[in-house]
Protein backbone atom coordinates (compact mmCIF):
# COMPACT_ATOMS: atom_id res chain seq x y z
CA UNK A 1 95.69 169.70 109.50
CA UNK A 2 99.60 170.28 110.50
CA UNK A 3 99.25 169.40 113.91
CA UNK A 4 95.20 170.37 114.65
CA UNK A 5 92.43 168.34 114.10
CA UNK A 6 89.11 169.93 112.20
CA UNK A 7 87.81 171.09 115.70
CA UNK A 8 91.25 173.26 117.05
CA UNK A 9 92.63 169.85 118.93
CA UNK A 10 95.56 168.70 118.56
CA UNK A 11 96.49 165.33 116.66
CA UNK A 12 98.10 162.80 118.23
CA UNK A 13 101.03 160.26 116.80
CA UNK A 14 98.54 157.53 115.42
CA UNK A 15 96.81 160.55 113.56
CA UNK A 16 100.08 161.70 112.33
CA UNK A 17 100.76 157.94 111.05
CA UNK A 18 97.52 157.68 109.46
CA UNK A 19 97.68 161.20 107.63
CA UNK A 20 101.41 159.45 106.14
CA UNK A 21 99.97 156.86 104.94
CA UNK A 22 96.68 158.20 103.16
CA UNK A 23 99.08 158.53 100.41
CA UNK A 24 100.79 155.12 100.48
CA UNK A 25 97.74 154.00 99.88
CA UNK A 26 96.43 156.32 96.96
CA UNK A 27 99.61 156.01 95.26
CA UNK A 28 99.94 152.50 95.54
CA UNK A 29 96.36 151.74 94.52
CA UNK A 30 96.44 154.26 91.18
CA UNK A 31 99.90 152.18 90.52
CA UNK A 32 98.28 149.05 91.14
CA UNK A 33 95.48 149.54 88.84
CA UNK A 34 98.36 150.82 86.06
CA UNK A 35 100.21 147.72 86.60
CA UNK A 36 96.91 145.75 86.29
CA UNK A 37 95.93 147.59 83.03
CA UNK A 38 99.69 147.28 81.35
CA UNK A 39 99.54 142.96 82.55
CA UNK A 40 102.51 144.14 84.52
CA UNK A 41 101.67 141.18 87.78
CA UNK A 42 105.28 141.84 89.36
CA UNK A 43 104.82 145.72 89.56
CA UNK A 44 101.05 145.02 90.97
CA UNK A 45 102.15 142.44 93.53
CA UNK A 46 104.65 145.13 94.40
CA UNK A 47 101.95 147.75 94.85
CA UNK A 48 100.24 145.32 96.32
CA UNK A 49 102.48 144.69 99.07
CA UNK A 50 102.78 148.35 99.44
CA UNK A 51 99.41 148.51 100.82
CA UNK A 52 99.65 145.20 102.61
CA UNK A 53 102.44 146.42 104.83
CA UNK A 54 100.26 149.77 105.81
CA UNK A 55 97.08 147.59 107.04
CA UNK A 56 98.56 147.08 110.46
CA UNK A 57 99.23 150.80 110.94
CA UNK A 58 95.88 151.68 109.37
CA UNK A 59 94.07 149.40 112.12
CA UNK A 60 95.54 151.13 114.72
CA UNK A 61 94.56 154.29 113.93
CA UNK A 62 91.53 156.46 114.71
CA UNK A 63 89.17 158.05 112.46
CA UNK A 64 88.82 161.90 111.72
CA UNK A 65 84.91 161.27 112.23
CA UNK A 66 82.53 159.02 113.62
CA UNK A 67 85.37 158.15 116.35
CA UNK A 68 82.78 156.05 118.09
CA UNK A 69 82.50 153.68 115.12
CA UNK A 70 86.28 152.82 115.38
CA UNK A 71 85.25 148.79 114.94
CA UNK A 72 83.55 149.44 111.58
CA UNK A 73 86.85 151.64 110.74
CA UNK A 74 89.10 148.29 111.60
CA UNK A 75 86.10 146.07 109.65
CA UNK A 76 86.61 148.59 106.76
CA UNK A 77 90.72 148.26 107.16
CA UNK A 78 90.32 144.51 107.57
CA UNK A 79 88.03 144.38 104.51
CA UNK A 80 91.00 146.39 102.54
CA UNK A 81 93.49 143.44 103.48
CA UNK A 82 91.11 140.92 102.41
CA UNK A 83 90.51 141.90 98.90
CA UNK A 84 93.87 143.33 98.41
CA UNK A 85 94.92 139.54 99.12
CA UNK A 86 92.54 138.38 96.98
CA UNK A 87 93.53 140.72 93.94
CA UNK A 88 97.39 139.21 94.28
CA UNK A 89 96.13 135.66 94.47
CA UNK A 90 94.14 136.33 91.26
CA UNK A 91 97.64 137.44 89.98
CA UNK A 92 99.12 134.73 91.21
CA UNK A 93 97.18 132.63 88.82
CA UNK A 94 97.69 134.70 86.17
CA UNK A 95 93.81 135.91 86.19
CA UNK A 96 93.97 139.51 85.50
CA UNK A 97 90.75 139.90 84.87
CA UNK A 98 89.74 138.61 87.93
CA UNK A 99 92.58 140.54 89.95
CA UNK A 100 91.12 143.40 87.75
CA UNK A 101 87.65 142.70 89.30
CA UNK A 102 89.05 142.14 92.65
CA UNK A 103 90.71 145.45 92.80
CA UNK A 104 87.23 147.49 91.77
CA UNK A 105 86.53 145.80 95.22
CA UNK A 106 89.44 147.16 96.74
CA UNK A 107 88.59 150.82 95.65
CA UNK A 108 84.63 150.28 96.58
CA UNK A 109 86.35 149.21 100.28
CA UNK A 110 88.22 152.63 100.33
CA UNK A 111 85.40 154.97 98.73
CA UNK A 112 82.91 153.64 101.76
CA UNK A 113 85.75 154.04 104.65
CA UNK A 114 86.40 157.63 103.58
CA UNK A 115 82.46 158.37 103.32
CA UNK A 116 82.28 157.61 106.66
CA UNK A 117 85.15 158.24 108.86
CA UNK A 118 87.07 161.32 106.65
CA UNK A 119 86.12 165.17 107.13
């Protein structure tokens, strides 16, 4: 961390980008699944979108493992967008529990990306 990778390198910009927005991402999620639980559909959209707007970064960016993998890592991010879409369209029709069961999606799709590209 600060500036070295896990094996003494050092981390370039994308890896900087990607270490911002690890937390985006958690903090927009645990406030996403709030919002969800309290009915709240315009703070979740706006969680939502939170996470929406860091895909394209996220696809960009490299992996602390399994570097060699990087397509599954952008089939993991692209997997991320897709059911984060799908939980605000289930808002959008006023389905919470199905933007509920959308989002346990959402959190499965981060739990497998950080089992296998995170040290």
């Amino acid at each position: 961390a600060h500036g070295k990778d896990s094996r003494g390198g050092t981390v370039d910009a994308q890896m900087k980008k990607l270490h911002a927005m690890m937390p985006v991402f958690s903090i927009a999620s645990a406030e996403l699944e709030s919002a969800l639980d309290k009915g709240d559909t315009s703070a979740a959209k706006a969680q939502a979108d939170k996470i929406l707007a860091a895909v394209p970064d996220l696809k960009k960016s490299k992996p602390h493992k399994n570097i060699k993998q990087r397509k599954k890592f952008v089939e993991l991010a692209t997997n991320l967008e897709k059911t984060v879409t799908s939980t605000v369209d289930f808002i959008n029709k006023d389905d919470l529990s199905g933007a509920k069961t959308a989002f346990k999606k959402v959190e499965a799709t981060c739990a497998a990306c950080h089992a296998k590209f995170r040290d």
